[in-house]
N, C-alpha and C. Protein backbone atom coordinates (compact mmCIF):
# COMPACT_ATOMS: atom_id res chain seq x y z
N UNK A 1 66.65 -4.17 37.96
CA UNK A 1 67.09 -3.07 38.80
C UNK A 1 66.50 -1.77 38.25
N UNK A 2 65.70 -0.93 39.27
CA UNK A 2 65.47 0.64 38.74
C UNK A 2 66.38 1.36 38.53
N UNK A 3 66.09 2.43 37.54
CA UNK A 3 67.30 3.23 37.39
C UNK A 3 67.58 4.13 38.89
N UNK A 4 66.28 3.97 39.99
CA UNK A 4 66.91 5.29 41.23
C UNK A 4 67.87 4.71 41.96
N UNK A 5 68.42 2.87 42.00
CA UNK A 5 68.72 1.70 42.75
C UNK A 5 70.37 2.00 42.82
N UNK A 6 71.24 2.22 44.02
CA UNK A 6 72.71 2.94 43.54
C UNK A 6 73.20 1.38 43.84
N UNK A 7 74.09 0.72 42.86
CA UNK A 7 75.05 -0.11 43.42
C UNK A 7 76.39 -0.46 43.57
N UNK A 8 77.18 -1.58 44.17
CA UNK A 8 78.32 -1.35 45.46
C UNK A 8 79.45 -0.55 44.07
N UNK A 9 78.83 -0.70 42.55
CA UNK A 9 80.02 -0.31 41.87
C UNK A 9 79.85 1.13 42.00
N UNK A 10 78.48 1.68 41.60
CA UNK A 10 78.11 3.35 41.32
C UNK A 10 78.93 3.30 43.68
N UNK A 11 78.12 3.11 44.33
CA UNK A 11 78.82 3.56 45.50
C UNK A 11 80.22 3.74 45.58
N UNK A 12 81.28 3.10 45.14
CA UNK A 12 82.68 3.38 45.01
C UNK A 12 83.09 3.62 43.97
N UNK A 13 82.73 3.98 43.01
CA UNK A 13 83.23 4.49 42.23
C UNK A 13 83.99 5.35 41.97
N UNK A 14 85.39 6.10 41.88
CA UNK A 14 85.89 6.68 41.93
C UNK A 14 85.52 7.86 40.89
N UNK A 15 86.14 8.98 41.50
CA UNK A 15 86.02 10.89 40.66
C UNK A 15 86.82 11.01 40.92
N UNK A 16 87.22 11.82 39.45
CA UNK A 16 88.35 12.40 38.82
C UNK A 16 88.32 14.00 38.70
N UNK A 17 88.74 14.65 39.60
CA UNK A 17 88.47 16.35 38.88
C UNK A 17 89.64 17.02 38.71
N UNK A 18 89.66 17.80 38.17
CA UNK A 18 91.15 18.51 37.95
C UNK A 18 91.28 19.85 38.62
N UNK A 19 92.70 19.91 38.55
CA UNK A 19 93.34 21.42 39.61
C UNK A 19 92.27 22.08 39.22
N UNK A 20 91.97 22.51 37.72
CA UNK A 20 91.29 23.99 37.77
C UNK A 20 89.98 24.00 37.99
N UNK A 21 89.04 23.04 37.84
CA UNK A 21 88.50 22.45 38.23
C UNK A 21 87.71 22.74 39.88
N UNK A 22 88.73 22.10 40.42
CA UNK A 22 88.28 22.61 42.05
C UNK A 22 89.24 24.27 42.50
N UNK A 23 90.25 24.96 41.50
CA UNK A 23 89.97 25.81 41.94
C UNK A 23 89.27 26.97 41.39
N UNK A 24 87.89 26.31 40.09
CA UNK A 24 87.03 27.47 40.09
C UNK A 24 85.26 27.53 41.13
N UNK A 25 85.94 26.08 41.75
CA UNK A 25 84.54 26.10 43.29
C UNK A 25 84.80 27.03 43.56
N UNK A 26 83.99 27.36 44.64
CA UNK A 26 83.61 28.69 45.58
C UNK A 26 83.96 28.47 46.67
N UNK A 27 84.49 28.68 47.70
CA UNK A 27 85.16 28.80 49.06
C UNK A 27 84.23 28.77 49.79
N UNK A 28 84.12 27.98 50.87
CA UNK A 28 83.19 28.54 52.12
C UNK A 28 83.84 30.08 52.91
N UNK A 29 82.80 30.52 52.97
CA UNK A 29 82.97 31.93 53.48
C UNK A 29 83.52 32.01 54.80
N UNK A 30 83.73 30.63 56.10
CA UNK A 30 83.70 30.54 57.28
C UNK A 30 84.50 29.31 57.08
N UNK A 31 85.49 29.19 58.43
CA UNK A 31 86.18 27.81 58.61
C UNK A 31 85.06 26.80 58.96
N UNK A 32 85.53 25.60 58.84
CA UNK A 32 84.49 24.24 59.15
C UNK A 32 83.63 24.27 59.87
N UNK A 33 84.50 24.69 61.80
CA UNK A 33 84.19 24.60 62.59
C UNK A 33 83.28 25.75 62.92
N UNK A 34 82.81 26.55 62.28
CA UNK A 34 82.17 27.30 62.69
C UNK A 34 80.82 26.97 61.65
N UNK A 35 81.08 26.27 60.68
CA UNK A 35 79.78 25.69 60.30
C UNK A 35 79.05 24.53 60.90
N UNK A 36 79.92 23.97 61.74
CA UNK A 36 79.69 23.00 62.57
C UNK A 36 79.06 23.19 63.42
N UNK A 37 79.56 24.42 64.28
CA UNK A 37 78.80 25.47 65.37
C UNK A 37 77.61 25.55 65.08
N UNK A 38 77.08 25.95 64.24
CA UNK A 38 75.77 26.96 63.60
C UNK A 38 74.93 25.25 63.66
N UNK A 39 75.37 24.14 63.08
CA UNK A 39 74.65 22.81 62.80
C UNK A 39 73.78 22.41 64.35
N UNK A 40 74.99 22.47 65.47
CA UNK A 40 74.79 21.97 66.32
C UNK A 40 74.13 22.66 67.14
N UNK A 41 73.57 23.98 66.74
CA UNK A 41 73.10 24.75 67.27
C UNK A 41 71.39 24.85 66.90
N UNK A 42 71.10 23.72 66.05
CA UNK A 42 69.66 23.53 65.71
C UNK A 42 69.34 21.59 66.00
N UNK A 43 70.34 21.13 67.05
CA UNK A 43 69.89 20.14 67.69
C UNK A 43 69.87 20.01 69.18
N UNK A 44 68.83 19.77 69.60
CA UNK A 44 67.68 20.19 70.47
C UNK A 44 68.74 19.79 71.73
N UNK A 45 68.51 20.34 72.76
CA UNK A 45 69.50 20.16 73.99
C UNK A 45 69.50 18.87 74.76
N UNK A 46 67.68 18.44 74.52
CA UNK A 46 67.77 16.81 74.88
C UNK A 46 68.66 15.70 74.86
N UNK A 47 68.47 15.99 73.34
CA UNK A 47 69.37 15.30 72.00
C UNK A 47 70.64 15.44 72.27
N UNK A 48 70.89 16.10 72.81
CA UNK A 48 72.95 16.35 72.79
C UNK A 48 73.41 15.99 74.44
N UNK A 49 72.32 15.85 75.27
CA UNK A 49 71.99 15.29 76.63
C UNK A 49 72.66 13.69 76.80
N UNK A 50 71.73 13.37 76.11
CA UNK A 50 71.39 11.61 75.86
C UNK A 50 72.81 11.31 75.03
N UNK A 51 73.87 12.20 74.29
CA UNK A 51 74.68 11.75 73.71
C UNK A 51 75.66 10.78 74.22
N UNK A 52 76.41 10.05 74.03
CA UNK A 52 77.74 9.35 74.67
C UNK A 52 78.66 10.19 75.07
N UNK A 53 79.58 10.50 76.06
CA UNK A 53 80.44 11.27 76.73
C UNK A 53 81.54 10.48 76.22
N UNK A 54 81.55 9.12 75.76
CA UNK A 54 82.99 8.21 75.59
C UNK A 54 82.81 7.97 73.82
N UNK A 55 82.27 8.92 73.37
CA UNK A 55 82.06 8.24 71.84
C UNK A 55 83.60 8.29 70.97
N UNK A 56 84.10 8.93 71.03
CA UNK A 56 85.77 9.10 70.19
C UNK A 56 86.25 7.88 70.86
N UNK A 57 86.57 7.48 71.94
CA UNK A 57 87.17 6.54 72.62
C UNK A 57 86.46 4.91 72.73
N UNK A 58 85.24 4.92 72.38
CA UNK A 58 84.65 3.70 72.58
C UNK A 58 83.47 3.57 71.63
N UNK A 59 84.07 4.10 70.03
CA UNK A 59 83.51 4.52 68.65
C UNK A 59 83.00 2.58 67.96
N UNK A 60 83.60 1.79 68.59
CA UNK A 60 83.43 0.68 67.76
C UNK A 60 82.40 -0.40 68.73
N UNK A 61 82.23 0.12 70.06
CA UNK A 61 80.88 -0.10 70.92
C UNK A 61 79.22 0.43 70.35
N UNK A 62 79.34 1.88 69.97
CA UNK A 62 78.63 2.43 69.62
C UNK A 62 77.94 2.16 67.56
N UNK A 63 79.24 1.73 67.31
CA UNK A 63 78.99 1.93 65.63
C UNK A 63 78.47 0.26 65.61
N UNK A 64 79.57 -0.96 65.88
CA UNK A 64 79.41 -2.21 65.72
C UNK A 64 78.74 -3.06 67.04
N UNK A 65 78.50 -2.14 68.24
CA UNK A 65 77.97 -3.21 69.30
C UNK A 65 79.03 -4.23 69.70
N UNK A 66 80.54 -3.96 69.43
CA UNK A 66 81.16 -4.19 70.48
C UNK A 66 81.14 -4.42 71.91
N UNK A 67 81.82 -5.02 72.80
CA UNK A 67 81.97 -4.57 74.58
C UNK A 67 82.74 -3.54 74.26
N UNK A 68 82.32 -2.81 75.26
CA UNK A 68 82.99 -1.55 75.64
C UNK A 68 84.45 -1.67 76.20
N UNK A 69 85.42 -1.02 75.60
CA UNK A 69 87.17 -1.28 76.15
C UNK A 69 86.66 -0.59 77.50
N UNK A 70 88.03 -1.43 78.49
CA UNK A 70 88.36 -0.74 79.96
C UNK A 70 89.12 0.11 79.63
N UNK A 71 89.15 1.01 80.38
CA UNK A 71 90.06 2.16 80.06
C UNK A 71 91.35 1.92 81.26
């Protein structure tokens, strides 16, 4: 195995950080959703065209190739 090779143990591996820790991070300057805004605002209008209209609701069609639930 190379050392760049991540495996299923390094993938789950659990982190440990402490209170003070995360509270000497730095804050985002803006709520989520408005970083979210700004993201979706540099994918192309095509692209957000062609998206699924039922994706929250019919998430395990799209992820696993499920049949699609009747609604």
């Amino acid at each position: 195995m190379s050392t760049n090779e991540i495996t299923d143990k390094d993938r789950y591996a659990s982190v440990t950080i402490s209170k003070e820790e995360l509270l000497k991070r730095k804050r985002p300057d803006r709520p989520v959703w408005q970083m979210v805004e700004e993201l979706l605002k540099e994918i192309p209008v095509d692209d957000l065209e062609r998206m699924p209209t039922d994706g929250a609701e019919q998430h395990d069609h799209y992820i696993y190739g499920t049949p699609k639930r009747i609604p």
